[in-house]
Protein backbone atom coordinates (compact mmCIF):
# COMPACT_ATOMS: atom_id res chain seq x y z
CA UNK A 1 -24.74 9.89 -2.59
CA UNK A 2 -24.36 8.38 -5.86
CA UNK A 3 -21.87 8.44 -8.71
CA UNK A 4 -23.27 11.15 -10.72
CA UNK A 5 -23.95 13.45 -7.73
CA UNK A 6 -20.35 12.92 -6.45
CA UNK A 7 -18.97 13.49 -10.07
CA UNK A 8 -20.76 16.92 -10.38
CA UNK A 9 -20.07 17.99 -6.91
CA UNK A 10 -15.80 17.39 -7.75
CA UNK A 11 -16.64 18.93 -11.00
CA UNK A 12 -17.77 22.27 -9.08
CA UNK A 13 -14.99 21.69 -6.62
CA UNK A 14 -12.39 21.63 -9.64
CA UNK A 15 -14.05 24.38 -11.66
CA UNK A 16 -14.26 26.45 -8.44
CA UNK A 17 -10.78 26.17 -7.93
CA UNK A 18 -9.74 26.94 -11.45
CA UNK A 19 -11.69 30.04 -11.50
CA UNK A 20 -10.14 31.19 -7.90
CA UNK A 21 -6.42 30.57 -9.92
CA UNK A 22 -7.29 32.64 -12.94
CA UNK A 23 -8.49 35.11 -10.52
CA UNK A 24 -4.95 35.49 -8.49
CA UNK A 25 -3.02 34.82 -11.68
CA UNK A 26 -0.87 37.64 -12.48
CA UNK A 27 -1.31 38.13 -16.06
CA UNK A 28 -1.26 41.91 -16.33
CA UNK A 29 1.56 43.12 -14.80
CA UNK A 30 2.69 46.54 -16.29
CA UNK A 31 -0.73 47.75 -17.30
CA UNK A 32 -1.58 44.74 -19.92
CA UNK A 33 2.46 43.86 -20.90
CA UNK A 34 1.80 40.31 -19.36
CA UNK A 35 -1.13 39.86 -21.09
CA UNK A 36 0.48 40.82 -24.51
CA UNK A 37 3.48 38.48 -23.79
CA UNK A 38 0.73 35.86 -23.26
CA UNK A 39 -0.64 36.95 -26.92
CA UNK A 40 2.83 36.78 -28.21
CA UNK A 41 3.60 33.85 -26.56
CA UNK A 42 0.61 31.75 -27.84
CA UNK A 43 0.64 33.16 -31.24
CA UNK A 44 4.35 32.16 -31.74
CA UNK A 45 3.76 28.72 -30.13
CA UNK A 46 0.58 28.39 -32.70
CA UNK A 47 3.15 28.94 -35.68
CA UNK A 48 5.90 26.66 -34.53
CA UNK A 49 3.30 23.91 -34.13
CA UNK A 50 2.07 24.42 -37.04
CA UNK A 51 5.18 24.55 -39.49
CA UNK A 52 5.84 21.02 -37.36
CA UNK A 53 3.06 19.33 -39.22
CA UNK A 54 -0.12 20.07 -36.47
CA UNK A 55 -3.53 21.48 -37.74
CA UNK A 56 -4.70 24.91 -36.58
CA UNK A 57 -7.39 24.05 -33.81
CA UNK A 58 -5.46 21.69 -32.20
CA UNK A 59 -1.95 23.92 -32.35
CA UNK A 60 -3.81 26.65 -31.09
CA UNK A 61 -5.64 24.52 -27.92
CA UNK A 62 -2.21 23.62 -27.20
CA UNK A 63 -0.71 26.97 -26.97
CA UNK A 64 -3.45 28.13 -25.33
CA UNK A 65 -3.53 25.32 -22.62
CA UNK A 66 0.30 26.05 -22.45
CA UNK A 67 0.47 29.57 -21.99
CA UNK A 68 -2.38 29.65 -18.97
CA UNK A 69 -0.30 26.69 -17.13
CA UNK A 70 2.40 29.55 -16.93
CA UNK A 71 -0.20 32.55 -16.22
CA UNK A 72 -2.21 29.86 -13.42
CA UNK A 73 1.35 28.89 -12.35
CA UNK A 74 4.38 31.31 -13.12
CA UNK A 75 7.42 29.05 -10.93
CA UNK A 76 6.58 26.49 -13.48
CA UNK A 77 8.75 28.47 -16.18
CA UNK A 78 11.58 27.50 -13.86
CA UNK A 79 10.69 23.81 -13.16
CA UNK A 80 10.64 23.90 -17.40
CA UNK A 81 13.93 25.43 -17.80
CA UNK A 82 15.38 23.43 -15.17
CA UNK A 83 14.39 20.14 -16.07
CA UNK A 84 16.50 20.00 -19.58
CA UNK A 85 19.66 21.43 -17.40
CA UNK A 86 19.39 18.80 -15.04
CA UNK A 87 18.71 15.97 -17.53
CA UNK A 88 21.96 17.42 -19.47
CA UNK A 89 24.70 17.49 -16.38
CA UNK A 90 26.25 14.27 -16.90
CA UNK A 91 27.26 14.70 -20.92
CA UNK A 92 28.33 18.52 -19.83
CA UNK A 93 30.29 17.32 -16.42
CA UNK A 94 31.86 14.61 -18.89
CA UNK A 95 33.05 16.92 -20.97
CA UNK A 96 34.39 19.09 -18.59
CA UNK A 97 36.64 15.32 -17.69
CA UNK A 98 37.63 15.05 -20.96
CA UNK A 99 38.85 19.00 -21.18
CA UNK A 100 41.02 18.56 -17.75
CA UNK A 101 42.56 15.34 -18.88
CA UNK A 102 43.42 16.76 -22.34
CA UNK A 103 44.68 19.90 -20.86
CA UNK A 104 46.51 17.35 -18.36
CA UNK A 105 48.02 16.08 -21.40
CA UNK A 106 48.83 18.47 -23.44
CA UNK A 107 52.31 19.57 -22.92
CA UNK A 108 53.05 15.93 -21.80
CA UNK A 109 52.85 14.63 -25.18
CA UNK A 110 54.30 17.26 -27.00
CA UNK A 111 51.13 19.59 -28.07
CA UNK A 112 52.93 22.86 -26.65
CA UNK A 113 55.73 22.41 -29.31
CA UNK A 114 56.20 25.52 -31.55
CA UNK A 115 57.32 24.59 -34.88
CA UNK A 116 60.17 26.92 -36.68
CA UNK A 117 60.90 27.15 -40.06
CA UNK A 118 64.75 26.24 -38.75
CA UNK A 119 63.18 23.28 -36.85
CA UNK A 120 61.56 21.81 -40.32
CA UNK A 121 64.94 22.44 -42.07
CA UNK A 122 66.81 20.56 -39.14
CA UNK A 123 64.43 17.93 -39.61
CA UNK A 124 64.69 17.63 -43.14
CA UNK A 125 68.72 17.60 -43.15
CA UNK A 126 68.30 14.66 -40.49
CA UNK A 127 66.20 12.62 -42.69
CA UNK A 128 68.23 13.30 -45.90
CA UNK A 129 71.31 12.23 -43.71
CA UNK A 130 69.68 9.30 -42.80
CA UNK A 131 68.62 8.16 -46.04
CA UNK A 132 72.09 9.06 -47.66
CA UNK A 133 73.51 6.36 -44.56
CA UNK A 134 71.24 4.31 -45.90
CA UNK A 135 72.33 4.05 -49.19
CA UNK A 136 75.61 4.08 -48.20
CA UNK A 137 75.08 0.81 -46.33
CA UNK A 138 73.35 -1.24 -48.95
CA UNK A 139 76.24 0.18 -51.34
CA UNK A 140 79.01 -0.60 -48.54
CA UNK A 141 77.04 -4.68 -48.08
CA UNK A 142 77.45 -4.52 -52.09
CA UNK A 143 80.74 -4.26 -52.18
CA UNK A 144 81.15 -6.59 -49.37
CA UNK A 145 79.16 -9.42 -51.40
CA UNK A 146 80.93 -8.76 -54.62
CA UNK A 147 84.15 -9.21 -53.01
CA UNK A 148 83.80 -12.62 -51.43
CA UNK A 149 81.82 -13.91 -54.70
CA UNK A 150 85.03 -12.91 -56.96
């Protein structure tokens, strides 16, 4: 058997097979709903290819070629879907760390306190106090230094 024999009899193989999928694909469940969702589908998948720069044919073969994957092959919505969940767990089960050890946290170092009015004038009247003490050091050292330099 040569090449070119062998090629054309896979060829039929394939194509037999394709046409045996389209056949069993269930693209019009509801009385033609699936196959308007596969209109829908395409023609909205056309659009966002082509405000991203692509040319008409070729947005269009793509949808196309998209859209019968799914109608062929339905469960591979879910591999899709999946895929970018799976790739994502670490960064969201990191963050979920990060949330438990800042809720961990949180009243330790003080983030539960409830601030007054009364506890901002207490703290004011603490730090006036303590810069009036202050003052009345350097003047008390003053008069210290003035008296021994008579």
């Amino acid at each position: 058997m040569g090449i070119k024999s062998h090629m054309s009899k896979n060829f039929g193989q394939v194509k037999q097979g394709l046409d045996g999928a389209l056949e069993n694909a269930d693209v019009s469940f509801g009385g033609g709903i699936g196959l308007a969702v596969e209109g829908i589908a395409t023609t909205w998948d056309t659009s966002s290819r082509m405000k991203n720069g692509e040319g008409f044919g070729s947005a269009l073969g793509k949808a196309v070629l998209e859209n019968v994957k799914y109608g062929v092959a339905p469960y591979l919505i879910a591999a899709d879907v999946a895929a970018p969940i799976i790739e994502s767990y670490p960064g969201i089960n990191r963050a979920a760390e990060q949330k438990k050890a800042f809720n961990q946290n949180y009243n330790f170092m003080g983030g539960g306190y409830a601030d007054t009015q009364t506890n901002y004038a207490n703290r004011a009247r603490g730090l006036e106090s303590i810069k009036r003490n202050r003052q009345q050091i350097t003047s008390d050292l003053g008069n210290e230094a003035r008296r021994y330099h008579r």
